[in-house]
PDB file of N, CA and C in Angstrom:
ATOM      1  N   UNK A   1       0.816  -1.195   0.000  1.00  0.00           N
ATOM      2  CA  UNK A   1       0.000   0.000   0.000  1.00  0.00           C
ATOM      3  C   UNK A   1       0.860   1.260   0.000  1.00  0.00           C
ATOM      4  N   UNK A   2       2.134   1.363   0.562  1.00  0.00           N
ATOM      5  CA  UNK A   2       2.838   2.474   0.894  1.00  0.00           C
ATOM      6  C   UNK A   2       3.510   2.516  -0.497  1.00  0.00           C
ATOM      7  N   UNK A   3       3.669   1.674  -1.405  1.00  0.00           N
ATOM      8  CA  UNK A   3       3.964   2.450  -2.763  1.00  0.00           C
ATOM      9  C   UNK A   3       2.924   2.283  -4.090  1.00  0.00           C
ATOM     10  N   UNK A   4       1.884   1.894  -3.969  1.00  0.00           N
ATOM     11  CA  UNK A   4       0.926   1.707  -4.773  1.00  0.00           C
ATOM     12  C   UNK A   4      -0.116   2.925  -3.924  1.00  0.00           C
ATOM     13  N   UNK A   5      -0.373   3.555  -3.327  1.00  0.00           N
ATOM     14  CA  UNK A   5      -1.058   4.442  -2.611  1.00  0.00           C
ATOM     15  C   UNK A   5      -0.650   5.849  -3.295  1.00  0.00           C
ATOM     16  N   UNK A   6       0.901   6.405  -3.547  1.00  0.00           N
ATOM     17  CA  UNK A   6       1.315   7.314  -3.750  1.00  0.00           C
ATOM     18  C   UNK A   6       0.721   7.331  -5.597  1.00  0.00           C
ATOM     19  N   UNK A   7       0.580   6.542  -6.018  1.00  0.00           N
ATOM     20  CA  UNK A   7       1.131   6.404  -7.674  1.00  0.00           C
ATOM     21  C   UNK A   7      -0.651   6.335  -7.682  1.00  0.00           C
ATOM     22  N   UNK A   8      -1.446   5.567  -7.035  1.00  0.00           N
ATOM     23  CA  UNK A   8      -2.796   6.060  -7.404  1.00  0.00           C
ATOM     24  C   UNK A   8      -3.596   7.350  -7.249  1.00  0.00           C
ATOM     25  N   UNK A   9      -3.003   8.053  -5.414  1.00  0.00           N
ATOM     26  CA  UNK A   9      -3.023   9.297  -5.888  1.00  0.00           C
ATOM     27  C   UNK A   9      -2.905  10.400  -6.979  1.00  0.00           C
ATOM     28  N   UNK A  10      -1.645  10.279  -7.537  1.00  0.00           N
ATOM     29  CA  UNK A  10      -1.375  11.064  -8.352  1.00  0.00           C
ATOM     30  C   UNK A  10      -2.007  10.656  -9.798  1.00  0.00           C
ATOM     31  N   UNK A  11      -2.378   9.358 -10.110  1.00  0.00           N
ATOM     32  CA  UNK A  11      -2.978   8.901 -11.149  1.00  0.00           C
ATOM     33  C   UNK A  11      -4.298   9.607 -11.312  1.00  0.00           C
ATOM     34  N   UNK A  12      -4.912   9.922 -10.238  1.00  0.00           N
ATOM     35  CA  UNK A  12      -6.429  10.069  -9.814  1.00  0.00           C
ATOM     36  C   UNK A  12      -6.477  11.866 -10.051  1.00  0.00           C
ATOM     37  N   UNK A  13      -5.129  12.144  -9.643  1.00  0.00           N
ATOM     38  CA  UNK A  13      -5.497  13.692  -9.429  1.00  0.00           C
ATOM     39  C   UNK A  13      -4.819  14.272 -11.168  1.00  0.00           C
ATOM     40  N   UNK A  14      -4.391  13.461 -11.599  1.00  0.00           N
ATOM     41  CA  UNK A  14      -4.001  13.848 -13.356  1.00  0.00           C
ATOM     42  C   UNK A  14      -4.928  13.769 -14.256  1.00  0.00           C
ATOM     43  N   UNK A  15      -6.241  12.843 -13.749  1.00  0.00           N
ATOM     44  CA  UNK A  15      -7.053  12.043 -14.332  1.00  0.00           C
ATOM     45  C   UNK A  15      -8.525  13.713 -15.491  1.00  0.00           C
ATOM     46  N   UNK A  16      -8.594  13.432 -16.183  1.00  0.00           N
ATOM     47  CA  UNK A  16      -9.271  14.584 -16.794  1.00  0.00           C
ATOM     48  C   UNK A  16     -10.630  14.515 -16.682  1.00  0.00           C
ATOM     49  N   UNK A  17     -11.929  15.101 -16.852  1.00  0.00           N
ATOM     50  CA  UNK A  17     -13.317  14.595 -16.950  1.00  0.00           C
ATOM     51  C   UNK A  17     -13.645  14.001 -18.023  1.00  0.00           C
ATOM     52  N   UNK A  18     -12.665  14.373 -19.533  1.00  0.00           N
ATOM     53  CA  UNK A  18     -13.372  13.529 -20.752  1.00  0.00           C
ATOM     54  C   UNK A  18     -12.977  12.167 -20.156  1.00  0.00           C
ATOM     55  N   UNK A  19     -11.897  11.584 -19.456  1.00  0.00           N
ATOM     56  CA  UNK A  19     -11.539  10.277 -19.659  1.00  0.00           C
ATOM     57  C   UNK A  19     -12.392   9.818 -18.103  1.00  0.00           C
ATOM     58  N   UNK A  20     -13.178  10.610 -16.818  1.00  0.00           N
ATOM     59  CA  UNK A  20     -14.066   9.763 -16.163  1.00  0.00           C
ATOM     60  C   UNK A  20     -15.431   9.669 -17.006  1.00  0.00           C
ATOM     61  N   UNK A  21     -15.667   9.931 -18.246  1.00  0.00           N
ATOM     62  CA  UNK A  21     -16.864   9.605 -19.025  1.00  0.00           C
ATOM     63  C   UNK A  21     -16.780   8.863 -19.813  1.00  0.00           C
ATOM     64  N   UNK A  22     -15.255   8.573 -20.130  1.00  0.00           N
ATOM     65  CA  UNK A  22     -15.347   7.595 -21.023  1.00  0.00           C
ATOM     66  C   UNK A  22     -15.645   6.509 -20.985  1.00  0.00           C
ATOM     67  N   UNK A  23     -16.056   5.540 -21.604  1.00  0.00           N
ATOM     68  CA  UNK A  23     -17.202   4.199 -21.351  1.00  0.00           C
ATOM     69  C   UNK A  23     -16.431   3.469 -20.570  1.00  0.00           C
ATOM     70  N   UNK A  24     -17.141   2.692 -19.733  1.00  0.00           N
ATOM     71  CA  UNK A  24     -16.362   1.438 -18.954  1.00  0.00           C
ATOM     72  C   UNK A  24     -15.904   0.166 -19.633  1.00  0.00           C
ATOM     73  N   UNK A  25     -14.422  -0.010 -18.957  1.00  0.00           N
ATOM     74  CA  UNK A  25     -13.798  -1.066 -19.675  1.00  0.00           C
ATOM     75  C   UNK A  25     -13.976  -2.015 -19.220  1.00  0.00           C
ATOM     76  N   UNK A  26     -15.000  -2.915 -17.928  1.00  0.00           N
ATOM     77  CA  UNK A  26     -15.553  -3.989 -17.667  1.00  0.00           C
ATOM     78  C   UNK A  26     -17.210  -4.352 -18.191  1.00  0.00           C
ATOM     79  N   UNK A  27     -17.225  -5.387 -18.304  1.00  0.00           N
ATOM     80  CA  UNK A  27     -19.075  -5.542 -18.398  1.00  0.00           C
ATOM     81  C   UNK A  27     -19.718  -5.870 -16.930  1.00  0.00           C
ATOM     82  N   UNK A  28     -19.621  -4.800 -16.178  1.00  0.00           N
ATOM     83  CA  UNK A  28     -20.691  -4.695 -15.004  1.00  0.00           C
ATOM     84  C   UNK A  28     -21.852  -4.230 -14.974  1.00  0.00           C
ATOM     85  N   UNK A  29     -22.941  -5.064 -14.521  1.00  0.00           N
ATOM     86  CA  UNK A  29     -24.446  -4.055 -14.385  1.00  0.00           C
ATOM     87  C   UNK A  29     -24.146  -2.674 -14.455  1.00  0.00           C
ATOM     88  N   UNK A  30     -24.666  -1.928 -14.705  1.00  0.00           N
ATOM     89  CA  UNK A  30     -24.931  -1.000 -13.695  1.00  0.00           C
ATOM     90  C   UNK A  30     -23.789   0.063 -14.266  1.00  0.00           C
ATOM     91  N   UNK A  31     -23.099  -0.054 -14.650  1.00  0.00           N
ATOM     92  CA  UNK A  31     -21.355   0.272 -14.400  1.00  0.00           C
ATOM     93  C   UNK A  31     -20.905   1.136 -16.147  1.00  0.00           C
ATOM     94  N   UNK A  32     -20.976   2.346 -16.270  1.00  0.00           N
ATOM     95  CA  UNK A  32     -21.410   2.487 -17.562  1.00  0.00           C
ATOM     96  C   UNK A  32     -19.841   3.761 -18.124  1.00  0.00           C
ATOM     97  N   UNK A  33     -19.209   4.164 -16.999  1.00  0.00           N
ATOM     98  CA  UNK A  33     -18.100   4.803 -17.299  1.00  0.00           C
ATOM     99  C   UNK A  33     -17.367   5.030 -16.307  1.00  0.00           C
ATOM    100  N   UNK A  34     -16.006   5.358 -16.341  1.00  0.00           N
ATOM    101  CA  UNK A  34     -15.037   5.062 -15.547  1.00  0.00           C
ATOM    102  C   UNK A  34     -15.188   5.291 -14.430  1.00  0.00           C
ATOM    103  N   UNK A  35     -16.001   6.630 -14.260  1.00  0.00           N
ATOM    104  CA  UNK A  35     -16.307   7.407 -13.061  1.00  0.00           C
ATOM    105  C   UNK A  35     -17.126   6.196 -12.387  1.00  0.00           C
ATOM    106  N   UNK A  36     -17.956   5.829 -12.813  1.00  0.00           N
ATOM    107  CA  UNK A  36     -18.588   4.647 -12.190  1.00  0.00           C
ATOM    108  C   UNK A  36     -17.719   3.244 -11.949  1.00  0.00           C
ATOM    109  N   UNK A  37     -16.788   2.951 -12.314  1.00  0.00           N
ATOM    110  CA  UNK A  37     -15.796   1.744 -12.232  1.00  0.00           C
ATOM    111  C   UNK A  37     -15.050   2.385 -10.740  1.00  0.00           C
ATOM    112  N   UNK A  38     -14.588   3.461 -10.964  1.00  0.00           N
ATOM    113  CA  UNK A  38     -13.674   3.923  -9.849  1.00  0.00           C
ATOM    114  C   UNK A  38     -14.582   3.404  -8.734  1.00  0.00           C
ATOM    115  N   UNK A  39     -16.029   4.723  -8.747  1.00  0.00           N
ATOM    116  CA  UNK A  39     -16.971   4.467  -7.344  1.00  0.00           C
ATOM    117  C   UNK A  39     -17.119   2.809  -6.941  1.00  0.00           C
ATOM    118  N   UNK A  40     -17.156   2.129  -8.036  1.00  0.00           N
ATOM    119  CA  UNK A  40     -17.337   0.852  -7.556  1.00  0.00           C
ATOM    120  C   UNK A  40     -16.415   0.441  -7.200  1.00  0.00           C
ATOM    121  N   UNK A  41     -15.219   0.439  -7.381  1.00  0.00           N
ATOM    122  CA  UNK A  41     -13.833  -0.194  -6.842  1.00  0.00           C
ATOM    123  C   UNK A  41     -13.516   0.170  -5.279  1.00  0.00           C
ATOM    124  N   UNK A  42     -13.880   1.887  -5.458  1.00  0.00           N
ATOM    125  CA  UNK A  42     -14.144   2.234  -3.565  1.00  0.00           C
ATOM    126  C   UNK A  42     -14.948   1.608  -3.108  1.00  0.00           C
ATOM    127  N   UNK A  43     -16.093   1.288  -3.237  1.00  0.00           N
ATOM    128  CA  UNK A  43     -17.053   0.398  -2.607  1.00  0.00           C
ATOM    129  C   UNK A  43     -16.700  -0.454  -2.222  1.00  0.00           C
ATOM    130  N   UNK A  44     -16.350  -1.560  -3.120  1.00  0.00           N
ATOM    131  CA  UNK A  44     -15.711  -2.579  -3.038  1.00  0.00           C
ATOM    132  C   UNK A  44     -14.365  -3.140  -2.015  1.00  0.00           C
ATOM    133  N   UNK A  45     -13.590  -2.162  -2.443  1.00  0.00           N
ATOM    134  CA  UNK A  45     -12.615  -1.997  -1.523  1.00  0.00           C
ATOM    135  C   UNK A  45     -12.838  -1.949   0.376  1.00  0.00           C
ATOM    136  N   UNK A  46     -13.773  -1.071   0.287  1.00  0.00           N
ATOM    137  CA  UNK A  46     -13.984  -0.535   1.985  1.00  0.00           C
ATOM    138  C   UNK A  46     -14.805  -1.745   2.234  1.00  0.00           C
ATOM    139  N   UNK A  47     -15.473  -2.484   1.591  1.00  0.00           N
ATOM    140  CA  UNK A  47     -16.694  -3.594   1.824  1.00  0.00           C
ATOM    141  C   UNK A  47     -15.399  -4.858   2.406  1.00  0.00           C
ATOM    142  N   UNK A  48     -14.653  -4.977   1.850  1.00  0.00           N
ATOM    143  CA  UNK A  48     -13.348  -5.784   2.299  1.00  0.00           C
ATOM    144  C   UNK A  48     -12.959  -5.263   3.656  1.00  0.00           C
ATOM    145  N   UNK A  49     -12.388  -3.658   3.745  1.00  0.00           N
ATOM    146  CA  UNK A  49     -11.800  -3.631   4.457  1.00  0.00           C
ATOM    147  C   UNK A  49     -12.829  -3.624   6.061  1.00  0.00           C
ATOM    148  N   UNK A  50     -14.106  -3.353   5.728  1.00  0.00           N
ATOM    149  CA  UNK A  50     -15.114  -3.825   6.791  1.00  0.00           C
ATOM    150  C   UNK A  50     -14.786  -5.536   7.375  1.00  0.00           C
ATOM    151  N   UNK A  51     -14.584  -5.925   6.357  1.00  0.00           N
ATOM    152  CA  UNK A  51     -14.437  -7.286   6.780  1.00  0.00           C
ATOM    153  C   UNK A  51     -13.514  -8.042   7.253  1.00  0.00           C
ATOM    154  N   UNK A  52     -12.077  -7.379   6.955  1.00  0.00           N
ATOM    155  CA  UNK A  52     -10.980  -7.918   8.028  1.00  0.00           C
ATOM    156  C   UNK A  52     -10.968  -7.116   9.116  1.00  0.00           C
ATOM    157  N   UNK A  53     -11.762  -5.704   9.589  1.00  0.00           N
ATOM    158  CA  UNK A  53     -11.781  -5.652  10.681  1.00  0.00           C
ATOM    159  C   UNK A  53     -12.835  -6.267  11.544  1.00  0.00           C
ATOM    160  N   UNK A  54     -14.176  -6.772  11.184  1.00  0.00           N
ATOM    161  CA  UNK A  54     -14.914  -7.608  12.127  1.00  0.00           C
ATOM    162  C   UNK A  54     -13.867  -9.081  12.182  1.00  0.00           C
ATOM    163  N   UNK A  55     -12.965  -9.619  11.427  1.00  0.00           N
ATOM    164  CA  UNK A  55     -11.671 -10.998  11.632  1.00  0.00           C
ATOM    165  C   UNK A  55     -11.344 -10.244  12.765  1.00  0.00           C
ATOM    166  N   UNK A  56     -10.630  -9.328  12.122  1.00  0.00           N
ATOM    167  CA  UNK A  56      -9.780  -8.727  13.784  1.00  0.00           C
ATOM    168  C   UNK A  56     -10.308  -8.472  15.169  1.00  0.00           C
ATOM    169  N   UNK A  57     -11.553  -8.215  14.858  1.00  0.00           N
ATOM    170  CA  UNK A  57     -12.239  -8.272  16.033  1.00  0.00           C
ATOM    171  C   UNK A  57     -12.567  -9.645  16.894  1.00  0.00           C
ATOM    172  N   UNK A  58     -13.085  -9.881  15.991  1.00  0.00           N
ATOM    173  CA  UNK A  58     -13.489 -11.990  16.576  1.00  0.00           C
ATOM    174  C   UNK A  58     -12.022 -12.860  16.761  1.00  0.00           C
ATOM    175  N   UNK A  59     -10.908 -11.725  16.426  1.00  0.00           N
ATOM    176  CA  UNK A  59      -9.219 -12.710  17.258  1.00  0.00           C
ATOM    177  C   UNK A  59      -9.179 -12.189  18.176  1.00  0.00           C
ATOM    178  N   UNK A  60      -9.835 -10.916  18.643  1.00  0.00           N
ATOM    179  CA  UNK A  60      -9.067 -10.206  19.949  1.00  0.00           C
ATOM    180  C   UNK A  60      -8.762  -9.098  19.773  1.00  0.00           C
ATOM    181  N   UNK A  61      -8.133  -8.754  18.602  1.00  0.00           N
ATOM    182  CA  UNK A  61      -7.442  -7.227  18.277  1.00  0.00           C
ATOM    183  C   UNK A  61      -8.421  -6.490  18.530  1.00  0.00           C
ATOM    184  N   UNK A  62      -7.535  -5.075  18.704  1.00  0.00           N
ATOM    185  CA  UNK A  62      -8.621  -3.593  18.813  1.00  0.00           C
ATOM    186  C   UNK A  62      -9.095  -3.497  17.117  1.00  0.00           C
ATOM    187  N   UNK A  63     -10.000  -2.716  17.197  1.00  0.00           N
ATOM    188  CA  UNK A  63     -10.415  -2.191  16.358  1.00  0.00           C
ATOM    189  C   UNK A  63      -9.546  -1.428  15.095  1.00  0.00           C
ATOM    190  N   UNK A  64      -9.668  -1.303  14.189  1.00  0.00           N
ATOM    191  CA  UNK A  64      -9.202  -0.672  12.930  1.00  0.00           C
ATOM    192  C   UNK A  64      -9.087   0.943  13.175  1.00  0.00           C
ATOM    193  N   UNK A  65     -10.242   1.340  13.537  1.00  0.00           N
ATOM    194  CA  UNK A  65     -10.131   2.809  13.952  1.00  0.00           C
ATOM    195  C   UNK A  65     -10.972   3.295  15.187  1.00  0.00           C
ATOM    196  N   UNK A  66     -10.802   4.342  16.044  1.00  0.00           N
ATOM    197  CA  UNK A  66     -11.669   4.690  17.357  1.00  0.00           C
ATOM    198  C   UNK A  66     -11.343   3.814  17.980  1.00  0.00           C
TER     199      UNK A  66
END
């Protein structure tokens, strides 16, 4: 994450509006241009990271955050 974090930042903040409209390069429901691939990938992503912190919870560990 500590070097794939920096390089998506900056990917994200170079990124133009013609190319978040441009059509999506998966066949997902729903999912119709990039801007929508991204939102879904955040989704996706945090839906995971919900889920190794209820693991961490049911071993013992503190919490992820608070």
């Amino acid at each position: 994450m500590r070097e794939v974090s920096p390089k998506l930042r900056g990917a994200l903040a170079a990124i133009t509006e013609a190319e978040l409209i441009r059509p999506a390069s998966l066949p997902i429901p729903g999912i119709n241009t990039l801007m929508d691939e991204l939102a879904f990938f955040a989704l996706h992503e945090s839906y995971h990271v919900g889920q190794l912190a209820y693991i961490r919870k049911s071993l013992g560990y503190p919490g992820l955050a608070g």
